[in-house]
Protein backbone atom coordinates (compact mmCIF):
# COMPACT_ATOMS: atom_id res chain seq x y z
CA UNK A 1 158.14 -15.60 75.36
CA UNK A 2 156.98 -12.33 75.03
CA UNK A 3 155.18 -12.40 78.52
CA UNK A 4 158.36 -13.26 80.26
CA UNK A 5 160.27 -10.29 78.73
CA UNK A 6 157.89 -8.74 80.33
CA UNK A 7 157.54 -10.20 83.58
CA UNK A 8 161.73 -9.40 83.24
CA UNK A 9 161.22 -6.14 82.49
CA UNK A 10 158.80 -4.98 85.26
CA UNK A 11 160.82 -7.03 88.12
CA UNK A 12 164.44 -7.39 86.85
CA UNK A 13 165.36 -8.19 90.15
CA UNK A 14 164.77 -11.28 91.46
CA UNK A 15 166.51 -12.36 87.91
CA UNK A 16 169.50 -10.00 88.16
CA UNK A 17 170.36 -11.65 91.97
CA UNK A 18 169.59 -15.13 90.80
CA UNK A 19 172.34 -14.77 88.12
CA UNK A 20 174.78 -12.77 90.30
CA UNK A 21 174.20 -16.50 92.76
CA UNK A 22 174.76 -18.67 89.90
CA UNK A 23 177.64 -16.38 88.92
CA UNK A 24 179.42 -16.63 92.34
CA UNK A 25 178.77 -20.07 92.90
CA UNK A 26 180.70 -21.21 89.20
CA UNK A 27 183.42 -18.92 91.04
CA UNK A 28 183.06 -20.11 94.43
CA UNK A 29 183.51 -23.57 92.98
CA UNK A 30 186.60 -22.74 90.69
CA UNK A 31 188.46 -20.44 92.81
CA UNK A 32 187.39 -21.79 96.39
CA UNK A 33 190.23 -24.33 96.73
CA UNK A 34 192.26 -21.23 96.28
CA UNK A 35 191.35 -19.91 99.65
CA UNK A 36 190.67 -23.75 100.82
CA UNK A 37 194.54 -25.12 100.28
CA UNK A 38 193.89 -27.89 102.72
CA UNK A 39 190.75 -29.02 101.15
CA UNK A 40 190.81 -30.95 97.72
CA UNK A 41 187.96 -30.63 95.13
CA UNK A 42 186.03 -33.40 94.95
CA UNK A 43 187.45 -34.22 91.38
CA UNK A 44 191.11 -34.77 93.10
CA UNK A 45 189.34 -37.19 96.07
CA UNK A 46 187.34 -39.02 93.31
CA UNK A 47 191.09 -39.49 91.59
CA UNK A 48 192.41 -40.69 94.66
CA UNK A 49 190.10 -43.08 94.98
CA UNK A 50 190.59 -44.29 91.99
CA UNK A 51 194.22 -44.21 92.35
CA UNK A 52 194.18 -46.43 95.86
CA UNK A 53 191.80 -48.62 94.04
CA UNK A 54 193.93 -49.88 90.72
CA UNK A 55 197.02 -50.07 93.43
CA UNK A 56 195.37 -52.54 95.60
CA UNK A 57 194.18 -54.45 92.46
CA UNK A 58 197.99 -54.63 90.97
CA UNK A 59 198.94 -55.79 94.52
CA UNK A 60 196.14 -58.43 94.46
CA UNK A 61 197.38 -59.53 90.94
CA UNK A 62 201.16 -59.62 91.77
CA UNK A 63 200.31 -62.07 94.80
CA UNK A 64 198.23 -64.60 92.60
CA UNK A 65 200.85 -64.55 90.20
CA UNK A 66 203.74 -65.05 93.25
């Protein structure tokens, strides 16, 4: 562990950029539909989905049961 503080502490770096990119990318990915209006997050298409799938089930159950 030591060893790698060091490492860290000669270079600090390539360590400081690799956070700032995993920094922007949790923001990219929590404020990009901001900026994106017309594109949904994968979450909302995944609920969709899901959504067009339990409606087409109900329908399929309502017409056995017509």
């Amino acid at each position: 562990m030591q060893e790698l503080f060091d490492i860290i502490r000669a270079k600090p770096w390539p360590f400081g950029a690799g956070l700032f990119v995993v920094v922007l990318m949790i923001l990219a990915e929590n404020f990009g539909a901001v900026f994106k209006a017309t594109a949904p997050s994968v979450t909302s298409r995944i609920r969709t989905v899901a959504t067009a799938e339990a409606a087409t089930r109900s329908r399929q159950r309502q017409a056995r049961f017509a």
